[in-house]
N, C-alpha and C. Protein backbone atom coordinates (compact mmCIF):
# COMPACT_ATOMS: atom_id res chain seq x y z
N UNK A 1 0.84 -1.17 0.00
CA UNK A 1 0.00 0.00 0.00
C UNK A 1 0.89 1.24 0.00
N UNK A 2 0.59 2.22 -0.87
CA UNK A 2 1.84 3.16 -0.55
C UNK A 2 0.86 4.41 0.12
N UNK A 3 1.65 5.27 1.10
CA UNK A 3 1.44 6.58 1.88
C UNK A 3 1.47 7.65 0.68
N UNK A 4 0.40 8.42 1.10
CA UNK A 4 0.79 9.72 0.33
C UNK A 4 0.84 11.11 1.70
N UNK A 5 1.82 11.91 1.20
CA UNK A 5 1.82 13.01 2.52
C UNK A 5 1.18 14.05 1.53
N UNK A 6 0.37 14.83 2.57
CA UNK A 6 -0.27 16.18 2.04
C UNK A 6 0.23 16.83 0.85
N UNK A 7 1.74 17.03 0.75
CA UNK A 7 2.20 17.28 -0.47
C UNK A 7 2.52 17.09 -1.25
N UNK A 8 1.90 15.56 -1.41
CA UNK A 8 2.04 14.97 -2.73
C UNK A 8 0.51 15.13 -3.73
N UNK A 9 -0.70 15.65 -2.58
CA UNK A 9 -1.83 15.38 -3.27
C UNK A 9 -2.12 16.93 -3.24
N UNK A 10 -2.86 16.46 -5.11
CA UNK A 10 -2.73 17.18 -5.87
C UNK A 10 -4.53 17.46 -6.18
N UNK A 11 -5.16 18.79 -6.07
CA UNK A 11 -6.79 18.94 -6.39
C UNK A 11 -7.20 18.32 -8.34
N UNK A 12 -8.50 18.23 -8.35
CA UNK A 12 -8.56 17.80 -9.18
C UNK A 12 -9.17 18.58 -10.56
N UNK A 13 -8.48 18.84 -11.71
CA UNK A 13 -8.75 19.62 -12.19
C UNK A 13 -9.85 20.14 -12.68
N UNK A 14 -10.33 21.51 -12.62
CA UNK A 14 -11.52 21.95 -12.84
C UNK A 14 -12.13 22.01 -14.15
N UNK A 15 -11.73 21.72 -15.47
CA UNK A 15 -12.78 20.84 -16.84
C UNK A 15 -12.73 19.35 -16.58
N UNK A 16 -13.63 18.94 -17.07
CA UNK A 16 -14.20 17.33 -17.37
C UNK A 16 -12.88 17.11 -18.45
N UNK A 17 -12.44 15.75 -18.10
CA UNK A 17 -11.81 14.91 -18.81
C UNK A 17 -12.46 14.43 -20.44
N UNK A 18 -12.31 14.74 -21.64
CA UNK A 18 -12.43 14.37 -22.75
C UNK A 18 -11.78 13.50 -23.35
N UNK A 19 -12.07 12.39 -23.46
CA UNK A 19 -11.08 11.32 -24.01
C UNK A 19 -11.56 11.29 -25.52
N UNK A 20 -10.96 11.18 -26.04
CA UNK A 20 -10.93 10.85 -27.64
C UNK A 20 -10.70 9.82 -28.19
N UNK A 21 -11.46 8.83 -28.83
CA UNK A 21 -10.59 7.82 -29.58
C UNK A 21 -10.70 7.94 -31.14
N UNK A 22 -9.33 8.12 -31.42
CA UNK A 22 -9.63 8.19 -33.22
C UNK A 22 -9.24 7.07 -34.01
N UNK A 23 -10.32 6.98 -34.72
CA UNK A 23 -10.48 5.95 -35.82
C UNK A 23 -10.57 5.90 -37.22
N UNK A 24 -10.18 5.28 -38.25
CA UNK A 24 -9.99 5.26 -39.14
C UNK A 24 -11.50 4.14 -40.06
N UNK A 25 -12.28 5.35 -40.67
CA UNK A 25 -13.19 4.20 -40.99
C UNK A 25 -13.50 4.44 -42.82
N UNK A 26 -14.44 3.25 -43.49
CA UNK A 26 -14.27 3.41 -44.48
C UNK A 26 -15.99 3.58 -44.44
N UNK A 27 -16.69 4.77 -45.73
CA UNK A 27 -17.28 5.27 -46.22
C UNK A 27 -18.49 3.80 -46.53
N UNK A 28 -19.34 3.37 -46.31
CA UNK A 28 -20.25 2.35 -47.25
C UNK A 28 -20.81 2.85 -48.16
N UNK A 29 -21.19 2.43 -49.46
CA UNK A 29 -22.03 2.58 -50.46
C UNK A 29 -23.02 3.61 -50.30
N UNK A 30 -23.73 3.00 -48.50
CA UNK A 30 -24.81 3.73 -48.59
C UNK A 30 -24.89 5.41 -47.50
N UNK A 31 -23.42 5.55 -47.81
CA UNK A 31 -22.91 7.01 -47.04
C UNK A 31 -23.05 6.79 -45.64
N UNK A 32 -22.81 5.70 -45.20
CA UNK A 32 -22.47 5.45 -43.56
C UNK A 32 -21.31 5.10 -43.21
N UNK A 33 -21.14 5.61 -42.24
CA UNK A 33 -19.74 5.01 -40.80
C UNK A 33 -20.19 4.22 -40.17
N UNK A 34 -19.19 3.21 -39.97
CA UNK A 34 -19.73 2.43 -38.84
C UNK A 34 -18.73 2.93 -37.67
N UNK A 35 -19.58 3.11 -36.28
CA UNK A 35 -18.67 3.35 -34.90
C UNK A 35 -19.02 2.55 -33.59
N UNK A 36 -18.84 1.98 -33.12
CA UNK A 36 -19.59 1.22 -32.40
C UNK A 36 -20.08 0.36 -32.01
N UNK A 37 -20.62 -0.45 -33.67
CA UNK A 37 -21.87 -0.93 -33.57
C UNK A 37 -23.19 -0.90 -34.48
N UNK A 38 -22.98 0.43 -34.31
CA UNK A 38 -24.16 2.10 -34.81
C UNK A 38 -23.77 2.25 -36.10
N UNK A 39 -24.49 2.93 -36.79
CA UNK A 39 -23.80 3.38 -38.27
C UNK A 39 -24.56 4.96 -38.36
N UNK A 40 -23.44 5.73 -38.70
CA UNK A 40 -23.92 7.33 -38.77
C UNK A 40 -23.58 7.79 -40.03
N UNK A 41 -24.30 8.65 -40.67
CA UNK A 41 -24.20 9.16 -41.72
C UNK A 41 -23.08 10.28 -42.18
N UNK A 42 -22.90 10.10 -43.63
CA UNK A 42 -22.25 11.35 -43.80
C UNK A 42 -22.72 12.45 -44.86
N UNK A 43 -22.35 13.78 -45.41
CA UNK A 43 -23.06 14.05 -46.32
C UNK A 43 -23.04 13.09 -48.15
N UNK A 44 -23.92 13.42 -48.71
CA UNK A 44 -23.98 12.91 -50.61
C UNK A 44 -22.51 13.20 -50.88
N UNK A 45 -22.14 14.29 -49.85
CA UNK A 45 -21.25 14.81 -51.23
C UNK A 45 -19.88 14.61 -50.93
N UNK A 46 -19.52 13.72 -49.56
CA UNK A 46 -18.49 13.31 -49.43
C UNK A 46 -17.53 12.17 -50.42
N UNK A 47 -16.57 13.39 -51.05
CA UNK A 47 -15.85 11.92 -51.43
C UNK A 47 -14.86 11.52 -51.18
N UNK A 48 -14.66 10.99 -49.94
CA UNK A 48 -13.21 10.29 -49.94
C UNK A 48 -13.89 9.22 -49.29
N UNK A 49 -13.40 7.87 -49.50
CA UNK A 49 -13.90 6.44 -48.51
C UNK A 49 -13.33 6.74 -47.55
N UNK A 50 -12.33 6.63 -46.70
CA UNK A 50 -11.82 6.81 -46.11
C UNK A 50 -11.82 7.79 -45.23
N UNK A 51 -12.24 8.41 -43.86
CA UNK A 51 -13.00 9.06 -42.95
C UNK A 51 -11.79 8.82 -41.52
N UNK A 52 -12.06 10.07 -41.01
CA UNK A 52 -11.11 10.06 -39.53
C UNK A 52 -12.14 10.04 -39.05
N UNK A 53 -12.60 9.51 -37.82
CA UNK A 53 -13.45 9.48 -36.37
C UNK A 53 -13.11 9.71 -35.55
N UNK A 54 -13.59 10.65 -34.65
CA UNK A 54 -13.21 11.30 -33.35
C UNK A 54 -14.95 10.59 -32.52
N UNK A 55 -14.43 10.08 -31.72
CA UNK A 55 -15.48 8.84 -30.87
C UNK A 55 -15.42 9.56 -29.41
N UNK A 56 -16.19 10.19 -29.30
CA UNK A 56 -16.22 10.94 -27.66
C UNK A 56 -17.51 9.89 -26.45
N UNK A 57 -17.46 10.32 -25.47
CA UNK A 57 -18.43 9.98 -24.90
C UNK A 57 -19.61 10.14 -25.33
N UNK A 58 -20.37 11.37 -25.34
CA UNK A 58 -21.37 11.56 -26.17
C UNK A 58 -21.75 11.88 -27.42
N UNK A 59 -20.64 12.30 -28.49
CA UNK A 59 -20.80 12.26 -29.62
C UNK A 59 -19.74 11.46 -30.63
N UNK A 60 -19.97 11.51 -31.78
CA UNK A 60 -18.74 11.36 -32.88
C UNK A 60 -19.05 11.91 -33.88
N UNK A 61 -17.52 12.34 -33.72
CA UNK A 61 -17.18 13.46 -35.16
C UNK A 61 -16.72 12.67 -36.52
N UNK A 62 -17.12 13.29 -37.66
CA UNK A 62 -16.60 12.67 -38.54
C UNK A 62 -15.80 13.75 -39.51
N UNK A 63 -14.33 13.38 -40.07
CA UNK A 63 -13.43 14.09 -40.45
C UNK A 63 -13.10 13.65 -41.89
N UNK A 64 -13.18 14.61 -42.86
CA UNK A 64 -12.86 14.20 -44.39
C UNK A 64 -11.45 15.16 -44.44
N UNK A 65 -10.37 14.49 -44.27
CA UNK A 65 -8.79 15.52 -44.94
C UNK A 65 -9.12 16.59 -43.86
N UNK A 66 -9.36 16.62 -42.71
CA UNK A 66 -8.52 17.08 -41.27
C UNK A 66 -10.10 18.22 -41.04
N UNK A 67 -11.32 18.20 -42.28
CA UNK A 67 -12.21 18.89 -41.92
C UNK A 67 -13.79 18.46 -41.63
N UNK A 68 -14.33 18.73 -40.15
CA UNK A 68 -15.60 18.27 -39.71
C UNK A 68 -16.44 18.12 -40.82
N UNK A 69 -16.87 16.76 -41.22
CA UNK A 69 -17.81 17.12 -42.23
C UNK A 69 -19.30 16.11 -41.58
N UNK A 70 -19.45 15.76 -40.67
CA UNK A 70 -20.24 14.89 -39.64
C UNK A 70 -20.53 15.12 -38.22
N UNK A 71 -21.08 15.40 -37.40
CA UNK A 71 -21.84 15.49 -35.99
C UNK A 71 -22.64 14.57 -35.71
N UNK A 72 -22.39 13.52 -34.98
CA UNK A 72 -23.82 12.92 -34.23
C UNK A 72 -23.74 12.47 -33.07
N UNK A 73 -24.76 12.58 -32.02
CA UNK A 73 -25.11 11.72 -30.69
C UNK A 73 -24.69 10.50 -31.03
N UNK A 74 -24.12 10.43 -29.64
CA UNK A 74 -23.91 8.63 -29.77
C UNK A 74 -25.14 7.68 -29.66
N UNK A 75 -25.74 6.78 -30.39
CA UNK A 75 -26.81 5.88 -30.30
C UNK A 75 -26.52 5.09 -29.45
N UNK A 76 -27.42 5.05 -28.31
CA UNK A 76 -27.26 4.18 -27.63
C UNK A 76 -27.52 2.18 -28.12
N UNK A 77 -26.59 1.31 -27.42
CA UNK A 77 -27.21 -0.20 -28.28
C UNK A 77 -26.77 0.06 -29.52
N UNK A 78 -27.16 -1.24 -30.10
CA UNK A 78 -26.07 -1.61 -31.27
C UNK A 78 -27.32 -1.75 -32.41
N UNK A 79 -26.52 -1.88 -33.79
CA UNK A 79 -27.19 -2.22 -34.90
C UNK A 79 -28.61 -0.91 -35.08
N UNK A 80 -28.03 0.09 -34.94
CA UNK A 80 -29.32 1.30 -35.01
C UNK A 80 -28.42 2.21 -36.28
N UNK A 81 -29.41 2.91 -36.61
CA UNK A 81 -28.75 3.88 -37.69
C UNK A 81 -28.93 5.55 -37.77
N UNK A 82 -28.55 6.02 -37.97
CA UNK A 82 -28.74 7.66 -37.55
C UNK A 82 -28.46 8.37 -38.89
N UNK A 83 -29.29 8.44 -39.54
CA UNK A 83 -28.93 9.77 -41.00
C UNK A 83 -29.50 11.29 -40.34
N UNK A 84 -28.81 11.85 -40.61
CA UNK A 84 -28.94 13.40 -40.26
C UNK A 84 -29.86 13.73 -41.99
N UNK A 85 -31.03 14.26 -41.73
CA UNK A 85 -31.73 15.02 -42.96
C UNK A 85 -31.02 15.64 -44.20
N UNK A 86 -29.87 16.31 -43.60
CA UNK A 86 -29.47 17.22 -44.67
C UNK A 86 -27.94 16.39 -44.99
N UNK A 87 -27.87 15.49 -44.81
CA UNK A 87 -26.74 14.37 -45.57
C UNK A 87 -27.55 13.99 -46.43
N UNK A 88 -28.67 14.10 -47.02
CA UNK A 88 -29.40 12.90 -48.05
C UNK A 88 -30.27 14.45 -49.00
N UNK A 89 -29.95 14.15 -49.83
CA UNK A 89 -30.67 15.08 -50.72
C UNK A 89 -32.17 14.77 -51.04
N UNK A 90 -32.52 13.80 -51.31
CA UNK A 90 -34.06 13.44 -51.61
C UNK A 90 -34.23 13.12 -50.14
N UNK A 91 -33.84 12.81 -48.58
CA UNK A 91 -34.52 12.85 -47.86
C UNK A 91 -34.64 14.62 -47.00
N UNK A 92 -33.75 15.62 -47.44
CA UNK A 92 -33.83 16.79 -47.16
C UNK A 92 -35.12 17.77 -48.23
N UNK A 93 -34.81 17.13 -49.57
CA UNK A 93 -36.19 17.74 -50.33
C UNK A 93 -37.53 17.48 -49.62
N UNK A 94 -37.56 15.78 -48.87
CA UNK A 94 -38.73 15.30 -48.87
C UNK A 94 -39.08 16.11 -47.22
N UNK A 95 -38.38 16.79 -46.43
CA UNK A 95 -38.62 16.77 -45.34
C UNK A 95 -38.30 18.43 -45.16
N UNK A 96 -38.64 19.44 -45.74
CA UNK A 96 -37.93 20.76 -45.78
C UNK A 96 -38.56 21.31 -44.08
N UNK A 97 -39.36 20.90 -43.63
CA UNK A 97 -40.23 21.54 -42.62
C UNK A 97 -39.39 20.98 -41.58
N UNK A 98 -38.21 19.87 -41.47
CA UNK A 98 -37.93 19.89 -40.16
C UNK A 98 -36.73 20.64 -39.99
N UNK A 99 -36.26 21.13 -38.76
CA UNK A 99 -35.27 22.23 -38.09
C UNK A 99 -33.84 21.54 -38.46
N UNK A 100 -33.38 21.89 -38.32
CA UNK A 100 -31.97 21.87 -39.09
C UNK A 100 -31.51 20.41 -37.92
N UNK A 101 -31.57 20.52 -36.70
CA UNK A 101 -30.78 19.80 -35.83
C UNK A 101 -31.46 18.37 -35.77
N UNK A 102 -33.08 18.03 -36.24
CA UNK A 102 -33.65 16.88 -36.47
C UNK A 102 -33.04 15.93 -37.57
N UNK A 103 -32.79 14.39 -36.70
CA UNK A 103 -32.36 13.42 -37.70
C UNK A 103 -33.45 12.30 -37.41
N UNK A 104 -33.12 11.53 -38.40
CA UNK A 104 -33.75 10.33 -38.64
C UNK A 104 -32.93 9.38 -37.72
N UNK A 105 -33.89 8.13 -36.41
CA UNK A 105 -32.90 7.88 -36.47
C UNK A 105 -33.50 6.27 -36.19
N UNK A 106 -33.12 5.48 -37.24
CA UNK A 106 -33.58 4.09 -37.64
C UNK A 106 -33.25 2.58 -36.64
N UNK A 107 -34.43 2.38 -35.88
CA UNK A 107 -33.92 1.31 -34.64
C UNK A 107 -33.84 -0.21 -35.75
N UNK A 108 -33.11 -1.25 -35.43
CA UNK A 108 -33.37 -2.64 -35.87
C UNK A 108 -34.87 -2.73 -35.96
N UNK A 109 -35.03 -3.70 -36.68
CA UNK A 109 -36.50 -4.62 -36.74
C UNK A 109 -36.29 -5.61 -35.29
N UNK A 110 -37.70 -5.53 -34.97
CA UNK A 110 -37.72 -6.72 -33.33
C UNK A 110 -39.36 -5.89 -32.70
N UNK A 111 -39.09 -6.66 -31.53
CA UNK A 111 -40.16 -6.77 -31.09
C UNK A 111 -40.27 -5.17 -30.31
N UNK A 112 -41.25 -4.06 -30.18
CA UNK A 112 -41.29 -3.01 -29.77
C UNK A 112 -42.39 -3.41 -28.50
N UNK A 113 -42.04 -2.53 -27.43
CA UNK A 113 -43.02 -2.67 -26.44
C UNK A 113 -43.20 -1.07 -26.16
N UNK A 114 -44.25 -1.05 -25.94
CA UNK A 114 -45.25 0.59 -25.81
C UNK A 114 -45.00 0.78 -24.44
N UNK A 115 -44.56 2.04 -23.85
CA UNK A 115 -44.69 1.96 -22.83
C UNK A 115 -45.43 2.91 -22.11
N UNK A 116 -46.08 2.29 -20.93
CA UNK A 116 -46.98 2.14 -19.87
C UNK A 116 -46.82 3.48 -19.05
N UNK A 117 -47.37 4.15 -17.90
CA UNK A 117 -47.59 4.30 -16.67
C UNK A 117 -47.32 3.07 -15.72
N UNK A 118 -46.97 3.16 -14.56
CA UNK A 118 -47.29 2.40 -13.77
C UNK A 118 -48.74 2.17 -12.85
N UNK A 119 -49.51 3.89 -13.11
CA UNK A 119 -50.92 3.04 -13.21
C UNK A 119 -51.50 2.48 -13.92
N UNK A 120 -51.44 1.77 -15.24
CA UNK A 120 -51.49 1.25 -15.53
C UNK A 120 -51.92 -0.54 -15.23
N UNK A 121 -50.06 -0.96 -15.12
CA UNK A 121 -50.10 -1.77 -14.67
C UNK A 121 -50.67 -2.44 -13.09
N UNK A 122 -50.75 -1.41 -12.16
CA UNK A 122 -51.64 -1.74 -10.88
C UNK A 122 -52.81 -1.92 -11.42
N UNK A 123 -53.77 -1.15 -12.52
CA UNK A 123 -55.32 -1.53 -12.81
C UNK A 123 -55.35 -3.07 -13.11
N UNK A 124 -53.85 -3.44 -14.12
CA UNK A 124 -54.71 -4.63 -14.63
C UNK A 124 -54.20 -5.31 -13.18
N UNK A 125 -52.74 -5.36 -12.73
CA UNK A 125 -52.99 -6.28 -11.44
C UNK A 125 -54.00 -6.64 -10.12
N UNK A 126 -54.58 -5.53 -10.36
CA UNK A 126 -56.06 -5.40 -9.40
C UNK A 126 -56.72 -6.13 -9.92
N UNK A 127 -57.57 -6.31 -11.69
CA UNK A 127 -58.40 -6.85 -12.16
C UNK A 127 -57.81 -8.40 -12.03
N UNK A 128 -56.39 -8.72 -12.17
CA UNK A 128 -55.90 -9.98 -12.05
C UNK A 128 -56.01 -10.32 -11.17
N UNK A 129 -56.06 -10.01 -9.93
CA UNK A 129 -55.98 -10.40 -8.44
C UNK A 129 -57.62 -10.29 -8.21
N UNK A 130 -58.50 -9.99 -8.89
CA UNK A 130 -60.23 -9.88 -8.09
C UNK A 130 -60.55 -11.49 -8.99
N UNK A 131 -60.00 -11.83 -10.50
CA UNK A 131 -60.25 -12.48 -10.99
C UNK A 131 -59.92 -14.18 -10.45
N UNK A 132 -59.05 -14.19 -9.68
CA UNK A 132 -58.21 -15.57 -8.92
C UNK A 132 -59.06 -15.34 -7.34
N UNK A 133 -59.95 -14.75 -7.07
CA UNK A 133 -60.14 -14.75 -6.20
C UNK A 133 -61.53 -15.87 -5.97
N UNK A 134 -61.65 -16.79 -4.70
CA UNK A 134 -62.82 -18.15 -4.89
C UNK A 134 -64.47 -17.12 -4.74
């Protein structure tokens, strides 16, 4: 176990820690990155395959030749997809009414569950519990 004396300890610095991980990813057909898991979009008009990623806690950046050309939230869970509106030309024509910062953002196929109140669920457990009763 080692001792520390008063003057070895040191306060802790006052910004949040930003860790970065950069990655090297390649462009798909269908103008996505994969990071994650997740796949995020880039604009039509990117052309290089080849993409730098800056992978933060809550977001990732995407970099064409040292310049931001991508922003997105990190998706939480895997196999989801995130196109930003104004990366897609026929989906930015088709959608002019939404605000600049709205994306699309595409969960897997599976089973969806709606969710509830928890009064709710006490009504039906009440009706379940009068129903078992002799």
């Amino acid at each position: 176990m080692f001792a520390t004396s008063p003057s070895q300890v040191r306060p802790l610095p006052l910004a949040p820690f930003k860790s970065v991980l950069k990655l090297e990813r390649r462009v798909s057909r269908e103008g996505m990155v994969s990071v994650g898991g997740n796949t995020y979009s880039v604009p039509d008009a990117t052309r290089s395959r080849m993409v730098e990623v800056h992978s933060l806690a809550d977001e990732v950046r995407i970099f064409e030749n040292g310049t931001l050309i991508a922003a997105h939230p990190v998706l939480e869970g895997r196999k989801q997809r995130r196109v930003h509106p104004d990366h897609r030309r026929a989906l930015a024509q088709r959608h002019r009414s939404r605000t600049r910062d709205d994306a699309i953002v595409v969960k897997p196929a599976g089973d969806t569950v709606l969710q509830r109140s928890l009064a709710f669920y006490d009504a039906v457990g009440k009706v379940l519990a009068q129903e078992n009763r002799p």
